[in-house]
Protein backbone atom coordinates (compact mmCIF):
# COMPACT_ATOMS: atom_id res chain seq x y z
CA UNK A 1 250.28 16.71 32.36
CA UNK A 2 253.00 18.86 34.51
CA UNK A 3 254.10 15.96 36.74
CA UNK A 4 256.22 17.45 39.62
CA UNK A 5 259.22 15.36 40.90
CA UNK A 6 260.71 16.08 44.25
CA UNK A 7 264.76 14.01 43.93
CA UNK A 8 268.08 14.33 45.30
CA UNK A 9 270.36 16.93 43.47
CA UNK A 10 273.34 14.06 44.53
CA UNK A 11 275.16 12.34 41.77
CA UNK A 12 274.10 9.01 43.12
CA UNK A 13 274.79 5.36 41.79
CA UNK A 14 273.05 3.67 38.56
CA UNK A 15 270.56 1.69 40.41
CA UNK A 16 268.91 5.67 41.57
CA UNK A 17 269.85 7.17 37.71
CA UNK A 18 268.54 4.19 35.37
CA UNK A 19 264.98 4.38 36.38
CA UNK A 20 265.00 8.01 36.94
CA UNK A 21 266.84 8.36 33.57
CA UNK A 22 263.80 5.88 32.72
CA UNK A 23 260.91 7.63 34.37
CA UNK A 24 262.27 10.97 32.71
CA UNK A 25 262.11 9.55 29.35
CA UNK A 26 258.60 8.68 29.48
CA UNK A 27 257.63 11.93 30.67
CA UNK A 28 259.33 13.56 27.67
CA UNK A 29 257.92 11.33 25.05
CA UNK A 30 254.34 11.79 26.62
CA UNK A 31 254.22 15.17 25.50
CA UNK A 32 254.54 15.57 29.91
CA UNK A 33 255.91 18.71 31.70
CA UNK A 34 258.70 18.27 34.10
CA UNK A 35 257.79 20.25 36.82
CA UNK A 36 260.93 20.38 39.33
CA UNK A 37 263.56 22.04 41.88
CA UNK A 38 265.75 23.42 39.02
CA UNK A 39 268.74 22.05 39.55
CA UNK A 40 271.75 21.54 37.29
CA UNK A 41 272.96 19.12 39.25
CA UNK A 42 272.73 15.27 40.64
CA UNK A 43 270.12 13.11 39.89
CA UNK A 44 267.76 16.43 39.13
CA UNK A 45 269.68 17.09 36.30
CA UNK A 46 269.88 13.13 35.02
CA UNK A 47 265.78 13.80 35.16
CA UNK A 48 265.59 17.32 33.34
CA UNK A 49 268.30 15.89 30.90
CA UNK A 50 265.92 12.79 30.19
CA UNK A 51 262.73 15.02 29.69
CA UNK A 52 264.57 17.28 27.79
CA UNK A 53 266.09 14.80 25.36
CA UNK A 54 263.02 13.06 24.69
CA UNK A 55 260.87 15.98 23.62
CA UNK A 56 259.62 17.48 27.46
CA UNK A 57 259.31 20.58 28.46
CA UNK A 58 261.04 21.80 31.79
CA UNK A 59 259.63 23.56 34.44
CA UNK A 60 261.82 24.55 37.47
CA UNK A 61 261.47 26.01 40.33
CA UNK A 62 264.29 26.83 42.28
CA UNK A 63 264.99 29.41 45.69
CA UNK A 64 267.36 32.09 46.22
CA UNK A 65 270.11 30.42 48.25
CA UNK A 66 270.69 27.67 45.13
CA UNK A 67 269.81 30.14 42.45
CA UNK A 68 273.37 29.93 40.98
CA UNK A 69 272.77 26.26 40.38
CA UNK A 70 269.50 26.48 38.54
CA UNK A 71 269.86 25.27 35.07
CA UNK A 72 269.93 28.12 32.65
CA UNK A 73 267.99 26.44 29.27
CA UNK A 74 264.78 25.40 31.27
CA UNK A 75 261.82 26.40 29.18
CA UNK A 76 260.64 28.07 33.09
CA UNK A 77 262.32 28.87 35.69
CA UNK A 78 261.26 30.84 38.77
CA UNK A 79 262.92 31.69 41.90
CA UNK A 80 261.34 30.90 45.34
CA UNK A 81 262.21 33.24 48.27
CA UNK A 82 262.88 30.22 50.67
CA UNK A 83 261.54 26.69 50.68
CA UNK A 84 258.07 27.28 51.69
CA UNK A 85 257.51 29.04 48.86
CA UNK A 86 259.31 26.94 46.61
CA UNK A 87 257.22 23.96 47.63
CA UNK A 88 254.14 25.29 47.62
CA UNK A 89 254.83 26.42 44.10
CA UNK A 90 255.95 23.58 42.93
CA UNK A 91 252.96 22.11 44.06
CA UNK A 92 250.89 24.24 42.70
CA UNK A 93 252.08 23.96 39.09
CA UNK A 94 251.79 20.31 38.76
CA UNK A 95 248.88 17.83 38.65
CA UNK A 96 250.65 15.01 40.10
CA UNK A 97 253.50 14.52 42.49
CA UNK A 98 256.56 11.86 42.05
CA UNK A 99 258.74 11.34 44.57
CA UNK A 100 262.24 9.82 43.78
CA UNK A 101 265.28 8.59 46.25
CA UNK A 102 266.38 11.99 47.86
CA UNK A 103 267.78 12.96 51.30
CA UNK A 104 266.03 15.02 54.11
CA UNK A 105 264.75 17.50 51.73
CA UNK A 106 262.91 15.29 49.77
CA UNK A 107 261.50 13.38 52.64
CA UNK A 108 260.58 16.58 53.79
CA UNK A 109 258.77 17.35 50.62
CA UNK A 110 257.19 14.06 50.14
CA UNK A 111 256.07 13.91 53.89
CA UNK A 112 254.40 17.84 53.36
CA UNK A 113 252.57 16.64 50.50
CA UNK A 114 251.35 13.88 51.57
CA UNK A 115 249.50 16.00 54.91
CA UNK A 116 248.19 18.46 52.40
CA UNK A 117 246.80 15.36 50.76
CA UNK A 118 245.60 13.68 54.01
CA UNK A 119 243.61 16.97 54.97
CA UNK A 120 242.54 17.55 51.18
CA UNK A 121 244.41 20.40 50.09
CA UNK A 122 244.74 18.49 47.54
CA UNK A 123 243.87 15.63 45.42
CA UNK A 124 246.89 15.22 42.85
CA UNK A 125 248.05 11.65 42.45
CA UNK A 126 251.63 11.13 44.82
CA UNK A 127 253.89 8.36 43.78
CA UNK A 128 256.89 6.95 45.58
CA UNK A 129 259.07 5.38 42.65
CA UNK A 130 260.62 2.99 44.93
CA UNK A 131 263.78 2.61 42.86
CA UNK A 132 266.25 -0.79 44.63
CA UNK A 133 263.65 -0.68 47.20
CA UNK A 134 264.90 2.85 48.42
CA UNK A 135 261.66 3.28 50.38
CA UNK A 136 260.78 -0.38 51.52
CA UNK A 137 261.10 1.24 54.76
CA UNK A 138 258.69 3.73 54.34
CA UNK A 139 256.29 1.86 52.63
CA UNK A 140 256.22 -0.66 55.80
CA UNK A 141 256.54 3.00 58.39
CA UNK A 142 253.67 4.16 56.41
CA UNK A 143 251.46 0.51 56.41
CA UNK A 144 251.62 0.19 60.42
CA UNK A 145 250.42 3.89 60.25
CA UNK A 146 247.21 2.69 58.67
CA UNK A 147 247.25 -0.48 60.71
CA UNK A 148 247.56 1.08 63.87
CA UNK A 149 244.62 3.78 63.28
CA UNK A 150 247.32 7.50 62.07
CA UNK A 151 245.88 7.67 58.79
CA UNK A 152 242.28 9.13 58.32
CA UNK A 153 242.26 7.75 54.88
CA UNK A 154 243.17 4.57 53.35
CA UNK A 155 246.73 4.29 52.25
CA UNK A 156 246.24 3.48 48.91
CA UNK A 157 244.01 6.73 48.58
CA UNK A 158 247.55 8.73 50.35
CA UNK A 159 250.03 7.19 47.75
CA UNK A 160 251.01 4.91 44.99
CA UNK A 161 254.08 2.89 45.60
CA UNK A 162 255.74 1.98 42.03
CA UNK A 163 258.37 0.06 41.46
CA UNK A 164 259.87 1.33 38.28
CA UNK A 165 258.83 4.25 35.91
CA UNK A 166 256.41 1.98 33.46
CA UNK A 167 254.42 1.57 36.60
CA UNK A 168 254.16 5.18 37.74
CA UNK A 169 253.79 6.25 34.71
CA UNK A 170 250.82 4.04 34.21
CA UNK A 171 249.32 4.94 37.49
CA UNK A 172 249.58 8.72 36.50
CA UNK A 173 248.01 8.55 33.09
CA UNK A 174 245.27 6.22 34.68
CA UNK A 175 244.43 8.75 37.27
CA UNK A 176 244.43 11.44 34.78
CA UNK A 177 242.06 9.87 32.26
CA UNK A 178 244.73 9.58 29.63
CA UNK A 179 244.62 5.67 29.61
């Protein structure tokens, strides 16, 4: 499975890089792709490190403007023209979508993914690994959304909200038919 992750490229503390350094691992040993923004740096490269260490294959896809930080032994690496294009291909080469603590960029992503889902553009699994409760706040944002009559689709059809990497793992294999 080429499971896209849309992260920070921050060095952030341990309680964001253990369960990404977590997550990563279990991607790697799954026989998984890593399907990401290309970065050799932050918490982007804690992930590619992880996948790469434990036997994954790396898939990045960066753009022009942070080409000279793209990390030069990815098994793929492409260059986007601008972020439009870098999203929509990173879309396009996964089947599912994780989304891990980031800044405005990845809210950005996660938020553009999630309204291609809504209007079914697409129907790859999205998970929110809410790692120290990073996105407690968005989980409750996005519950009065469905409460209040925003969302044309159940929630729990939108996204998955896991904890730790066991859990999103588990969710991603289940919606794939590997478990």
């Amino acid at each position: 499975m080429n499971i896209c992750v849309f992260l920070s490229a921050a060095d952030l503390d341990e309680r964001y890089t253990r369960p990404a350094r977590e997550f990563a691992e279990l991607i790697g040993k799954g026989g998984h792709t890593l399907v990401w923004g290309g970065s050799e740096s932050g918490l982007m490269k804690v992930v590619a490190d992880g996948v790469q260490d434990a036997g994954g294959r790396l898939v990045g896809v960066s753009v022009e403007f942070l080409q000279a930080k793209a990390r030069e032994d990815a098994d793929e690496m492409v260059i986007a023209k601008d972020l439009a294009e870098r999203k929509a291909l990173l879309l396009a080469k996964s089947d599912a979508v994780v989304i891990m603590v980031g800044g405005t960029g990845t809210l950005d992503e996660a938020t553009e993914i999630l309204e291609l889902k809504k209007h079914g553009h697409h129907t790859k699994p999205v998970v929110l690994l809410n790692a120290a409760g990073f996105y407690d706040g968005l989980k409750q944002q996005f519950q009065r959304m469905e409460d209040e009559g925003f969302l044309p689709l159940p929630l729990t059809e939108l996204v998955f909200f896991a904890e730790d990497g066991a859990g999103a793992m588990a969710y991603l294999e289940e919606s794939a038919g590997i478990r």
